[in-house]
C-alpha atoms as a PDB file:
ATOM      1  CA  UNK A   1      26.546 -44.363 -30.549  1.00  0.00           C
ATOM      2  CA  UNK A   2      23.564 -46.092 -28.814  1.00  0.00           C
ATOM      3  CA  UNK A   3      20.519 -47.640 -31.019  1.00  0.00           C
ATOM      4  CA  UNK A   4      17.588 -47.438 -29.200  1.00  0.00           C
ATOM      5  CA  UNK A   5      15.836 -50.477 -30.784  1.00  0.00           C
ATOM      6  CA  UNK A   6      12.160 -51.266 -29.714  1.00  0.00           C
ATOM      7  CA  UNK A   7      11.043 -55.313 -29.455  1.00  0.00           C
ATOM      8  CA  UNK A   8       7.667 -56.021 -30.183  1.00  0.00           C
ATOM      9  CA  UNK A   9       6.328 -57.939 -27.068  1.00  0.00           C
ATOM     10  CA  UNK A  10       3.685 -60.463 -27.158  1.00  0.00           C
ATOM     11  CA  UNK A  11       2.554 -62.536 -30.037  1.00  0.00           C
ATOM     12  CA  UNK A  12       5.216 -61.603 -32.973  1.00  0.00           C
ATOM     13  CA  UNK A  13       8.026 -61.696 -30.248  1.00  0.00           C
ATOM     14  CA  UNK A  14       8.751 -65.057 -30.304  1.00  0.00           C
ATOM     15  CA  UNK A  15       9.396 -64.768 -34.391  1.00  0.00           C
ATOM     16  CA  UNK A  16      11.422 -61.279 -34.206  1.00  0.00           C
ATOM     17  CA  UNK A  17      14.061 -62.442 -31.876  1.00  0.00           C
ATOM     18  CA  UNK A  18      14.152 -66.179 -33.603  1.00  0.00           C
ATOM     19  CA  UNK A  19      14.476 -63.531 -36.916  1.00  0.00           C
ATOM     20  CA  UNK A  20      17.083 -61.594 -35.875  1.00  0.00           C
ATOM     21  CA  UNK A  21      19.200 -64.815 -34.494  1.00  0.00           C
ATOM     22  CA  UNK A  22      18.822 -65.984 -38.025  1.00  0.00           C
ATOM     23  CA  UNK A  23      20.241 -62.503 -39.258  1.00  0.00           C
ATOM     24  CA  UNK A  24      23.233 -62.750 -36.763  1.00  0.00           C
ATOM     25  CA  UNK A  25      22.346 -61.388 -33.597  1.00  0.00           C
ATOM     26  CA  UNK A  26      22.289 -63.252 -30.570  1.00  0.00           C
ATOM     27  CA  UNK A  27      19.269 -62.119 -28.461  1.00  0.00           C
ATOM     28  CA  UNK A  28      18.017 -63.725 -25.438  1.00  0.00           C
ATOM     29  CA  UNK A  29      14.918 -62.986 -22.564  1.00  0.00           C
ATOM     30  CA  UNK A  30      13.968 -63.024 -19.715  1.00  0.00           C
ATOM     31  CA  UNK A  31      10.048 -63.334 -18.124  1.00  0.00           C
ATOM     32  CA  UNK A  32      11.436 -60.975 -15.556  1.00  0.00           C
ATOM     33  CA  UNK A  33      12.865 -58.174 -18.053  1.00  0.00           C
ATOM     34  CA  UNK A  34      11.721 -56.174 -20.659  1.00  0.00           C
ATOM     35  CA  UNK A  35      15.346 -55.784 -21.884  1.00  0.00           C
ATOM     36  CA  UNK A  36      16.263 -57.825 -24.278  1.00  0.00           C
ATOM     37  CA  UNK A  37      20.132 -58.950 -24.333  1.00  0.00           C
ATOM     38  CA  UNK A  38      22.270 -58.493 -27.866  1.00  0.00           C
ATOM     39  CA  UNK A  39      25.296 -59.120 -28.719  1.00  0.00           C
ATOM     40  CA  UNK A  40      26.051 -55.856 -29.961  1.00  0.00           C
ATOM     41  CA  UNK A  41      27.085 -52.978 -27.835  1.00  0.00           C
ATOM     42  CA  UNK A  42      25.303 -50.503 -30.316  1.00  0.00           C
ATOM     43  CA  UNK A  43      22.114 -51.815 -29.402  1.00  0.00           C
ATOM     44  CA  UNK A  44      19.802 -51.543 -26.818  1.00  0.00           C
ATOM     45  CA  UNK A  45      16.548 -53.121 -26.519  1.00  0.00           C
ATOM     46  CA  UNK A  46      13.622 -52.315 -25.469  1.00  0.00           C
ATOM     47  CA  UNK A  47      10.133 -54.925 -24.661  1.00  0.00           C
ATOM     48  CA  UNK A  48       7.417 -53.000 -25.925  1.00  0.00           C
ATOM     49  CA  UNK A  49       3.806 -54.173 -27.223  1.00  0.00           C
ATOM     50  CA  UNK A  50       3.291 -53.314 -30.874  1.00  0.00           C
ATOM     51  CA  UNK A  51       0.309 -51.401 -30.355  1.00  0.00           C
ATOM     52  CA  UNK A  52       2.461 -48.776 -28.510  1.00  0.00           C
ATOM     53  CA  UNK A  53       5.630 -48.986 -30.504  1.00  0.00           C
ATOM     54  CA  UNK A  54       5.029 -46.635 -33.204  1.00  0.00           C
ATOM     55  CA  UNK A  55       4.507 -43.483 -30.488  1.00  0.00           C
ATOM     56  CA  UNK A  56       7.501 -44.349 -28.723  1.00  0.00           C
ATOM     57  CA  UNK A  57       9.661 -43.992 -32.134  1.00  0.00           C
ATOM     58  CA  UNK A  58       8.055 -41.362 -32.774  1.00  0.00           C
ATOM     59  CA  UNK A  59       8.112 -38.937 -29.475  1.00  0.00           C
ATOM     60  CA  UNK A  60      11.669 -40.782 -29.557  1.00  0.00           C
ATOM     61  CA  UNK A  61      11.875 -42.569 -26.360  1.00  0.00           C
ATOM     62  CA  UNK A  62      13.157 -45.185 -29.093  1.00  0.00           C
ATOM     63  CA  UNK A  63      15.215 -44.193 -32.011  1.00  0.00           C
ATOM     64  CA  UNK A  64      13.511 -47.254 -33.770  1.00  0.00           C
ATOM     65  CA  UNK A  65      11.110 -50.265 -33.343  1.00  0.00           C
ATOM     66  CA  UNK A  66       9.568 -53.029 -35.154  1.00  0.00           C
ATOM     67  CA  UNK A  67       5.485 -53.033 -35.387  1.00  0.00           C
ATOM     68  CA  UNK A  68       2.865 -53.734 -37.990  1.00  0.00           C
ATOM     69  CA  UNK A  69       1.791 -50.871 -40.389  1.00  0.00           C
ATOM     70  CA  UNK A  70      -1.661 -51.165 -38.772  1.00  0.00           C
ATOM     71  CA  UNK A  71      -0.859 -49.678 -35.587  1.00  0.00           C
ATOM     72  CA  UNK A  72       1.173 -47.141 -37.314  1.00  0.00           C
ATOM     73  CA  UNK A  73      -1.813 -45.978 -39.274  1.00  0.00           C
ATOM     74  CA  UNK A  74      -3.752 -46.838 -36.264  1.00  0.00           C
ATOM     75  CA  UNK A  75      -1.611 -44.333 -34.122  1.00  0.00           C
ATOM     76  CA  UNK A  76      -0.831 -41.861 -36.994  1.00  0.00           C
ATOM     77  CA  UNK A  77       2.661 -41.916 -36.144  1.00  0.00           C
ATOM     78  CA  UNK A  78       4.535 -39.502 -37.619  1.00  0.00           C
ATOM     79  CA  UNK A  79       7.989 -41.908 -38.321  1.00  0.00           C
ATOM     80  CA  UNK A  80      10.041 -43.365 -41.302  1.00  0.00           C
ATOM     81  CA  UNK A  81       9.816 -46.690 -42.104  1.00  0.00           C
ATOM     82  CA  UNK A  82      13.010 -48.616 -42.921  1.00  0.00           C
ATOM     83  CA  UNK A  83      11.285 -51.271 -44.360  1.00  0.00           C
ATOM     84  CA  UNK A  84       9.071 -53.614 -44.581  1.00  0.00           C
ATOM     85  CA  UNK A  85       9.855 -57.119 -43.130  1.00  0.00           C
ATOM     86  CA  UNK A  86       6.885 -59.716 -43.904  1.00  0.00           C
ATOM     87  CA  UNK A  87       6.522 -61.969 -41.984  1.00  0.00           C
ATOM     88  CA  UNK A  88       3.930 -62.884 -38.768  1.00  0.00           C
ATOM     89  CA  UNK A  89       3.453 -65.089 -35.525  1.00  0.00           C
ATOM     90  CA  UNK A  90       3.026 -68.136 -37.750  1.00  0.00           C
ATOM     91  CA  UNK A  91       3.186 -67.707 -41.507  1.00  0.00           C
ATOM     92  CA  UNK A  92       5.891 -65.445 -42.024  1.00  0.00           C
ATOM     93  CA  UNK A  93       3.259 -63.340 -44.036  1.00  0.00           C
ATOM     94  CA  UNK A  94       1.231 -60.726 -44.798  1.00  0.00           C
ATOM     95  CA  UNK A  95      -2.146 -60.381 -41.987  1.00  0.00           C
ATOM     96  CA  UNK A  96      -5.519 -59.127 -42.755  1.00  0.00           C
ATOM     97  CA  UNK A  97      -7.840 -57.158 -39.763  1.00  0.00           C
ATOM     98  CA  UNK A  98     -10.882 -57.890 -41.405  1.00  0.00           C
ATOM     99  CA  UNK A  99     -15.015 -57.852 -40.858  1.00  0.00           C
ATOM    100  CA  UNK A 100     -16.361 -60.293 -39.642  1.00  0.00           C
ATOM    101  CA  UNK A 101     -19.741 -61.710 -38.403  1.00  0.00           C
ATOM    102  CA  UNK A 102     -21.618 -64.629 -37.446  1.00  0.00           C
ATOM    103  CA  UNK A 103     -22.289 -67.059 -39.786  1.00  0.00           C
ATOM    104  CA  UNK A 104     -26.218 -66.647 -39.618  1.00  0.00           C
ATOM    105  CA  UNK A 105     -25.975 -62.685 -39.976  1.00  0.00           C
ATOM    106  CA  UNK A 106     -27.518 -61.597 -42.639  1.00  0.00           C
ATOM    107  CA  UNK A 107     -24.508 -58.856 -43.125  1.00  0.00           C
ATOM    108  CA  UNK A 108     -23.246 -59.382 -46.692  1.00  0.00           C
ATOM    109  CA  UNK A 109     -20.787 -56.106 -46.783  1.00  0.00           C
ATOM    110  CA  UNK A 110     -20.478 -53.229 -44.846  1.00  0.00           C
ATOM    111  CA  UNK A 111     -23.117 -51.318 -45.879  1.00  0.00           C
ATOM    112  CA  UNK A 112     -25.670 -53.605 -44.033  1.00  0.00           C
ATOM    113  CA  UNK A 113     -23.821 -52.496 -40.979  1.00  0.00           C
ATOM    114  CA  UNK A 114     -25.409 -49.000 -40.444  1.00  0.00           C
ATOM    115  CA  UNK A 115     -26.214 -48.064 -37.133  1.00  0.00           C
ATOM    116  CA  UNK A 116     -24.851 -51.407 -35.557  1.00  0.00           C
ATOM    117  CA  UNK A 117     -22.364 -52.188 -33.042  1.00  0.00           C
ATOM    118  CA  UNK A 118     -18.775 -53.206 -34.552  1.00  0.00           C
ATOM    119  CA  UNK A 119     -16.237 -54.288 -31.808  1.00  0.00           C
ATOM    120  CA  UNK A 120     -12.321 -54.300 -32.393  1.00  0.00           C
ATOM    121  CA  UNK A 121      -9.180 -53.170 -31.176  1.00  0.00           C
ATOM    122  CA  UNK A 122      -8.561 -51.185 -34.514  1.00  0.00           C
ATOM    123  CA  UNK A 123     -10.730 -48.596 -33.433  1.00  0.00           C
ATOM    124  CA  UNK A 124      -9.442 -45.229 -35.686  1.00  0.00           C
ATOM    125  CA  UNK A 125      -8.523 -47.687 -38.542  1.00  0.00           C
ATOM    126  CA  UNK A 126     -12.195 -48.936 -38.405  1.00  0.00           C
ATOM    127  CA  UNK A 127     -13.799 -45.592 -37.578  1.00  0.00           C
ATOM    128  CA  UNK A 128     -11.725 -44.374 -40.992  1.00  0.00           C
ATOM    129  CA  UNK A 129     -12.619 -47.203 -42.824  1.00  0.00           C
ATOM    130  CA  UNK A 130     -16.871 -46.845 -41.991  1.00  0.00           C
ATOM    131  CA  UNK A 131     -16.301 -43.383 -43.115  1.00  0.00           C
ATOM    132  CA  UNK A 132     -14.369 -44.076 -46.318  1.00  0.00           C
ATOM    133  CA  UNK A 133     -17.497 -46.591 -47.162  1.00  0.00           C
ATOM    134  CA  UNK A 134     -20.452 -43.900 -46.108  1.00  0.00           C
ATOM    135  CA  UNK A 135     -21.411 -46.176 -42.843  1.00  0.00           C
ATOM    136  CA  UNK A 136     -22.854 -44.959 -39.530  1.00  0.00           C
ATOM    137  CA  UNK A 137     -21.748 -47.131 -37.147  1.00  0.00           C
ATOM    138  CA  UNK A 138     -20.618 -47.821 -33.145  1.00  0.00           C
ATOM    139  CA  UNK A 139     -17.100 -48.885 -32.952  1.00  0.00           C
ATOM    140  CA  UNK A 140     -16.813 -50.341 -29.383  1.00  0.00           C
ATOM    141  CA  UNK A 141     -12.533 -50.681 -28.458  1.00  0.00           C
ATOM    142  CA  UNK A 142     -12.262 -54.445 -27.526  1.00  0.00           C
ATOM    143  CA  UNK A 143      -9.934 -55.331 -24.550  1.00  0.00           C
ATOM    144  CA  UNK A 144      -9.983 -58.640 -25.831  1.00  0.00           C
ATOM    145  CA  UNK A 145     -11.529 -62.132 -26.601  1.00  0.00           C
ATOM    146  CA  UNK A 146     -13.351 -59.656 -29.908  1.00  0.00           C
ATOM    147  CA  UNK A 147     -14.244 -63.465 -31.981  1.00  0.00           C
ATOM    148  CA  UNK A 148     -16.942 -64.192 -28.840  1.00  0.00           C
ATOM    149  CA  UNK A 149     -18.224 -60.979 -28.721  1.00  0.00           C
ATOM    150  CA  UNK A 150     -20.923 -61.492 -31.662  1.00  0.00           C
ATOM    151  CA  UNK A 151     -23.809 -61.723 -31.510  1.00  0.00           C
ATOM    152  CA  UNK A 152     -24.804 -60.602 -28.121  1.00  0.00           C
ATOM    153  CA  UNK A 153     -21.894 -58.042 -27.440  1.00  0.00           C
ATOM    154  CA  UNK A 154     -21.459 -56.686 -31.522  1.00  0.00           C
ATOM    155  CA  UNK A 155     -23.399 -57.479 -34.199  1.00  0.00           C
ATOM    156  CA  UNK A 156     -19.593 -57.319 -36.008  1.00  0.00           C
ATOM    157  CA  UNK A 157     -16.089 -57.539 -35.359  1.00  0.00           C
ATOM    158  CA  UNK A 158     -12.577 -55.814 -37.000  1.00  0.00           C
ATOM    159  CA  UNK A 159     -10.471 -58.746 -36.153  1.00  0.00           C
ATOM    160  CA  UNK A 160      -6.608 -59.856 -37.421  1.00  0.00           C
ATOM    161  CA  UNK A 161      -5.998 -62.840 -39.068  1.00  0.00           C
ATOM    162  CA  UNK A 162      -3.509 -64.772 -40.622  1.00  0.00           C
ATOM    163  CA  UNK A 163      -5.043 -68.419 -41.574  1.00  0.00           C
ATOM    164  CA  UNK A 164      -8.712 -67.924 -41.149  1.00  0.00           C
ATOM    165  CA  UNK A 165      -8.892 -70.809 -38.782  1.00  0.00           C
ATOM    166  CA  UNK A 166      -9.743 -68.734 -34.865  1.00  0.00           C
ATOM    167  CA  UNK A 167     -12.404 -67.000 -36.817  1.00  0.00           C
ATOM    168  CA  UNK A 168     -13.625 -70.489 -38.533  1.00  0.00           C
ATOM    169  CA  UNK A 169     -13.111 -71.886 -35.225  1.00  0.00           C
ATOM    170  CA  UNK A 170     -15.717 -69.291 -34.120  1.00  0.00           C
ATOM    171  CA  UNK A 171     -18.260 -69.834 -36.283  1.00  0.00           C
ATOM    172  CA  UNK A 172     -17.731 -66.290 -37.512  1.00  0.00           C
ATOM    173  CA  UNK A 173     -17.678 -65.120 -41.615  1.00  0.00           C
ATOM    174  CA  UNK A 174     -15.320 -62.881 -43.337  1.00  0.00           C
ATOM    175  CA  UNK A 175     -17.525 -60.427 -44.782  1.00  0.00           C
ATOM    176  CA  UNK A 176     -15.122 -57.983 -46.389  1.00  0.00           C
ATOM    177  CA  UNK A 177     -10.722 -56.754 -45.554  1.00  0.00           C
ATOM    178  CA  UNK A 178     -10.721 -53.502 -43.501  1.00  0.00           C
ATOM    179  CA  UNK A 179      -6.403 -53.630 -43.576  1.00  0.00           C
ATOM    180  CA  UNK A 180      -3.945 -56.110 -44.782  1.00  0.00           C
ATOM    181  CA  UNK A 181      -0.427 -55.135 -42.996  1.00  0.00           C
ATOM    182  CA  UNK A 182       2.807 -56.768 -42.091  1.00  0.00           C
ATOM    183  CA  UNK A 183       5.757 -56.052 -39.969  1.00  0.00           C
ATOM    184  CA  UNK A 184       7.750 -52.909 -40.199  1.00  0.00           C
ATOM    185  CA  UNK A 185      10.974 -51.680 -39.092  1.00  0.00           C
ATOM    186  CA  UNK A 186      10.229 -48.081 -38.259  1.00  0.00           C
ATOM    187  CA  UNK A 187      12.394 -45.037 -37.001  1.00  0.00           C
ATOM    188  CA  UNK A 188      12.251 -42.002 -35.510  1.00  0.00           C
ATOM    189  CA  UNK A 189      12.691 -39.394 -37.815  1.00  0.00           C
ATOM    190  CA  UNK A 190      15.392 -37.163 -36.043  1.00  0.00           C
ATOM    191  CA  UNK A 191      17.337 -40.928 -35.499  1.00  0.00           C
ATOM    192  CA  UNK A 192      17.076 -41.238 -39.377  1.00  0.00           C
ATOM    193  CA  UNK A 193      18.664 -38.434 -39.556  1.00  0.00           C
ATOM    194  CA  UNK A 194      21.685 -38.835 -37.772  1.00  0.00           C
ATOM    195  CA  UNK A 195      24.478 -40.204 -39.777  1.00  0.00           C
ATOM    196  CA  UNK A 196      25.455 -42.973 -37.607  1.00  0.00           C
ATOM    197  CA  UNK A 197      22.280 -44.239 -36.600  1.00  0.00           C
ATOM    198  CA  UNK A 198      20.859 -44.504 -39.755  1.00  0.00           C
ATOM    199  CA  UNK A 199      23.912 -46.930 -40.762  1.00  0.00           C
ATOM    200  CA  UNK A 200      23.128 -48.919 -38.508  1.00  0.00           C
ATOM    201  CA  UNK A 201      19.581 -49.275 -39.592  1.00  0.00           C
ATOM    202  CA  UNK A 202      20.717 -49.782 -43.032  1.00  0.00           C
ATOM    203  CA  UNK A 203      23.001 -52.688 -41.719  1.00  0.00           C
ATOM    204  CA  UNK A 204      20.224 -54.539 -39.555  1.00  0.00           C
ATOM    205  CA  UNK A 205      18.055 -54.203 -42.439  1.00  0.00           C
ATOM    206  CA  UNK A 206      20.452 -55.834 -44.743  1.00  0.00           C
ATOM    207  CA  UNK A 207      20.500 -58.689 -42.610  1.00  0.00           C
ATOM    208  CA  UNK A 208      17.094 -59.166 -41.568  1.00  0.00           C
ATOM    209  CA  UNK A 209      15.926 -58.328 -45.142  1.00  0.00           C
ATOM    210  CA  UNK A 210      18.754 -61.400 -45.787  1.00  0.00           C
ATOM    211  CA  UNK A 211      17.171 -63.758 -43.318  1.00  0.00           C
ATOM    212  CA  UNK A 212      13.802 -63.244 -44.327  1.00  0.00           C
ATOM    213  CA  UNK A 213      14.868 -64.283 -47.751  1.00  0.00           C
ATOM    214  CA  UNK A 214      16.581 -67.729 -46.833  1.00  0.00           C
ATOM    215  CA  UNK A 215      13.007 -68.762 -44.853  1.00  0.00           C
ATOM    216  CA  UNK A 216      11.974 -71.904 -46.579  1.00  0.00           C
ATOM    217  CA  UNK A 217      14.998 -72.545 -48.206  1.00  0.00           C
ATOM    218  CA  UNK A 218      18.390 -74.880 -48.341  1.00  0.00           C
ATOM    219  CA  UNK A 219      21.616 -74.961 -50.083  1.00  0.00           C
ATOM    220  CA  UNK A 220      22.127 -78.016 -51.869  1.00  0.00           C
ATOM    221  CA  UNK A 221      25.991 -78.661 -53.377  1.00  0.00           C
ATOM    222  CA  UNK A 222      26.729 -82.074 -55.877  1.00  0.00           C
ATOM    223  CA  UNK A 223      29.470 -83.383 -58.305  1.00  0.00           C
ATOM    224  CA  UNK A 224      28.806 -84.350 -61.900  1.00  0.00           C
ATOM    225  CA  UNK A 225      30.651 -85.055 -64.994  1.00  0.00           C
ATOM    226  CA  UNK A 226      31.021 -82.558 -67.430  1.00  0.00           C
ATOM    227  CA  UNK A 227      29.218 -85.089 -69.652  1.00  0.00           C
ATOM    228  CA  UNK A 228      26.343 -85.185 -67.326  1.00  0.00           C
ATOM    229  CA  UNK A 229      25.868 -81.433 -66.498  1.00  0.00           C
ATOM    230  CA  UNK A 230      23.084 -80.679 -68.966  1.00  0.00           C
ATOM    231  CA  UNK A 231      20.634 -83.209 -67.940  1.00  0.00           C
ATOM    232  CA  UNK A 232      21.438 -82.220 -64.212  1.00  0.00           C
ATOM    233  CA  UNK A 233      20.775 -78.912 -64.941  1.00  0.00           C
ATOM    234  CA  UNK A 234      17.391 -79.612 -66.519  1.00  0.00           C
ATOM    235  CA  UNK A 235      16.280 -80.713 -62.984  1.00  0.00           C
ATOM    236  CA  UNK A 236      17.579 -78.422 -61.065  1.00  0.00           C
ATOM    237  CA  UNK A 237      15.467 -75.094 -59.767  1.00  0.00           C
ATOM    238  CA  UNK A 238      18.136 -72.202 -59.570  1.00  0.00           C
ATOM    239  CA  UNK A 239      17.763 -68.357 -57.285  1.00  0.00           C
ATOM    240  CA  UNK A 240      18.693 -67.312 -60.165  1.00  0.00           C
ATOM    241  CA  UNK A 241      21.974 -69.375 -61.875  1.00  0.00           C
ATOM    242  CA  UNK A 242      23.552 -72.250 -60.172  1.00  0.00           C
ATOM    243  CA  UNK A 243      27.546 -71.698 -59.655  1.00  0.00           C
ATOM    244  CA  UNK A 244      29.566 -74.337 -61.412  1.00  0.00           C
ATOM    245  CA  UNK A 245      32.983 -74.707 -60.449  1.00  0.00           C
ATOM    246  CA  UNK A 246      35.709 -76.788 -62.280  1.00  0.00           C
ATOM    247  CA  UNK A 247      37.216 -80.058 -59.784  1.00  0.00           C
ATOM    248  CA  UNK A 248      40.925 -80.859 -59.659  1.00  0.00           C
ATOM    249  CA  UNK A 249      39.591 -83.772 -61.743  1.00  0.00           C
ATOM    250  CA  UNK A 250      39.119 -82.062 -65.641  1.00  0.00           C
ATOM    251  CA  UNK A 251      36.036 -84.574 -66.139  1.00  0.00           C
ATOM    252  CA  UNK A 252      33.906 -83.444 -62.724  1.00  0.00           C
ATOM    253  CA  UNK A 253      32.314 -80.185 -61.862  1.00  0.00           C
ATOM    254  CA  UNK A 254      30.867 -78.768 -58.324  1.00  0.00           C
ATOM    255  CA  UNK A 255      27.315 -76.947 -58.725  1.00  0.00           C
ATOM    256  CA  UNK A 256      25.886 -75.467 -55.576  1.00  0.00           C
ATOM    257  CA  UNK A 257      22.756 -73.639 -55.558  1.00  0.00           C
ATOM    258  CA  UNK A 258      19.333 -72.692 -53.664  1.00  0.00           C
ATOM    259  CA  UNK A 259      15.983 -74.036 -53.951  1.00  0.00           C
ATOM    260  CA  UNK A 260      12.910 -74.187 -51.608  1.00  0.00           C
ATOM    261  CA  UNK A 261      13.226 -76.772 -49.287  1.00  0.00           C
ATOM    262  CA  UNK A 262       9.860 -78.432 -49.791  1.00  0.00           C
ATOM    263  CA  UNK A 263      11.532 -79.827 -53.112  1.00  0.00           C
ATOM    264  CA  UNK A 264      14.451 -80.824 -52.204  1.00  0.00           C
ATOM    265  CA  UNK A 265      13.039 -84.987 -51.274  1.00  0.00           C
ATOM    266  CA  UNK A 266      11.727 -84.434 -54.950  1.00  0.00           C
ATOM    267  CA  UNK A 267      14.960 -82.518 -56.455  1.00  0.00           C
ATOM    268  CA  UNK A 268      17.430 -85.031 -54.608  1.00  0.00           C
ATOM    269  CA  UNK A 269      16.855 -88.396 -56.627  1.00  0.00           C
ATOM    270  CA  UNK A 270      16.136 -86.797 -59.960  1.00  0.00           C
ATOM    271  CA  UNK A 271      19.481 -86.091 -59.395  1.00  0.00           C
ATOM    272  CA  UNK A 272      21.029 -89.005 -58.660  1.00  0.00           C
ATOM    273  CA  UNK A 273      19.552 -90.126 -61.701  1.00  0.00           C
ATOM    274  CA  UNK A 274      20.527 -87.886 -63.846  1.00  0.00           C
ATOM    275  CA  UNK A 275      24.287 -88.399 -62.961  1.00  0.00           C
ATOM    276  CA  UNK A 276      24.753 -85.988 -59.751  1.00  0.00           C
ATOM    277  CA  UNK A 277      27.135 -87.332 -57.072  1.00  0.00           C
ATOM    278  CA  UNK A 278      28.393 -86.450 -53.463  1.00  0.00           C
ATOM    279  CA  UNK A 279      24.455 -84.477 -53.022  1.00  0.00           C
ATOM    280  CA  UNK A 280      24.854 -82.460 -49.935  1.00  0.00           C
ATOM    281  CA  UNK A 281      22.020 -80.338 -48.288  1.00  0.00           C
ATOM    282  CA  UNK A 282      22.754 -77.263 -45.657  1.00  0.00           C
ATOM    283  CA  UNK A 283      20.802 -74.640 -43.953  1.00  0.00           C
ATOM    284  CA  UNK A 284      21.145 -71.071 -44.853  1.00  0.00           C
ATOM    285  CA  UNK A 285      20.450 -68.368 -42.150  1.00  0.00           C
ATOM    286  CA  UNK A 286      20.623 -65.384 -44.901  1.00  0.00           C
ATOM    287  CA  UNK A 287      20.395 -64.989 -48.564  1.00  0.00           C
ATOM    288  CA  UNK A 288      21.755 -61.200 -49.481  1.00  0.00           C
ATOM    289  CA  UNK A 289      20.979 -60.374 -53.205  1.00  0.00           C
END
């Protein structure tokens, strides 16, 4: 059995093969390829830019692929998605495609958009969206470069964005969300079908789903008296319960646990005051609940 397995090429490629390293999978590239390497002989990989991933699965060139929900809806693929993994280029987030327009414009919401010019790369998700809202308006397909476009080009733009800032940068104001979205691992629906394909699915899921969930945070393992354990646990954050596990020595105890790693120069000498010993601090590549 052969996986299929499209890579999203361009700006979330970068974060989806450092992703699936952290799930496991050693994955490597090459400027003059569009194959990807793996590490597992049940995959094969596949370069292909997310706007066009979601027809592949689903004519199924590629049994499965990972894209953003908006070009699924954008395509009106006919696929099943595996699941959602949320994270992005930069933020390991959610994005927004929203509309935008110069700061001067007197746009306040969509409505003041009739019979204008609206420029993006989302062009069926915006047409859909002007229709949901009652609005007559051009949608113009944008090959690229959309935030320079107003006010001479568009008089508005459907644009993605994760921080704000290019927009900001711009000189351009959110006016209202056309789509929020994040990364999806999608299949073909006859590959879902099939036994062994869909176990393997379910597996990379488990792991990337696993990997997603240790982003941002550390391990952190520490002795303490038995007579100290109370006011150690009163300053330590917990996943859920911290293990404790009994010492050869009857009056120490081991806790290990997780908490997010922007804490841990704040956690660490709380500790040490409240009794903890032997503090250690490690990486974790997955977290599987």
């Amino acid at each position: 059995m052969i996986l299929k397995l499209g890579i999203p090429k361009g700006s979330l490629e970068n974060a989806t093969i450092d992703l699936f390293k952290r799930a496991g999978f050693n994955m490597t590239t090459s400027s003059r390829s569009y194959f990807p390497l793996i590490d597992d002989t049940e995959i094969e990989c596949l370069l292909v830019r997310a706007q066009e991933m979601a027809r592949y699965v689903e004519n199924g060139i590629l049994d499965a692929g990972i894209t953003g929900l908006d070009w699924v809806r954008e395509n009106g693929a006919d696929v099943h998605t595996v699941c959602d993994l949320v994270y992005a280029k930069q933020s390991f987030g959610k994005v927004r495609w929203v509309l935008a327009v110069p700061d001067e414009s007197s746009v306040r919401s969509v409505k003041d958009l009739e019979g204008k010019i609206i420029a993006t790369e989302l062009v069926e998700t915006t047409k859909r969206y002007l229709a949901e809202k009652d609005v007559n308006a051009k949608v113009e397909f944008s090959w690229g470069a959309t935030e320079v476009k107003p006010p001479e080009l568009a008089d508005a733009i459907v644009e993605v964005t994760e921080t704000g800032s290019s927009l900001r940068a711009n000189k351009l104001r959110i006016v209202e969300t056309v789509l929020e979205s994040n990364t999806q691992l999608i299949a073909n629906l006859a590959a879902w079908e099939n036994g062994d394909k869909r176990r393997k699915l379910e597996d990379i899921t488990l792991l990337l789903e696993g990997a997603i969930a240790a982003l941002g945070k550390v391990g952190l393992m520490l002795n303490v008296r038995c007579a100290d354990l109370q006011a150690v646990l009163q300053v330590l954050p917990a996943l859920q319960r911290p293990t404790i596990s009994s010492l050869s020595d009857e009056e120490w105890l081991a806790v290990n646990t997780i908490i997010d790693e922007p804490v841990v120069r704040v956690i660490i000498p709380r500790l040490k005051e409240a009794g903890a010993q032997g503090i250690v601090e490690y990486p974790l590549n997955k977290i599987v609940m």
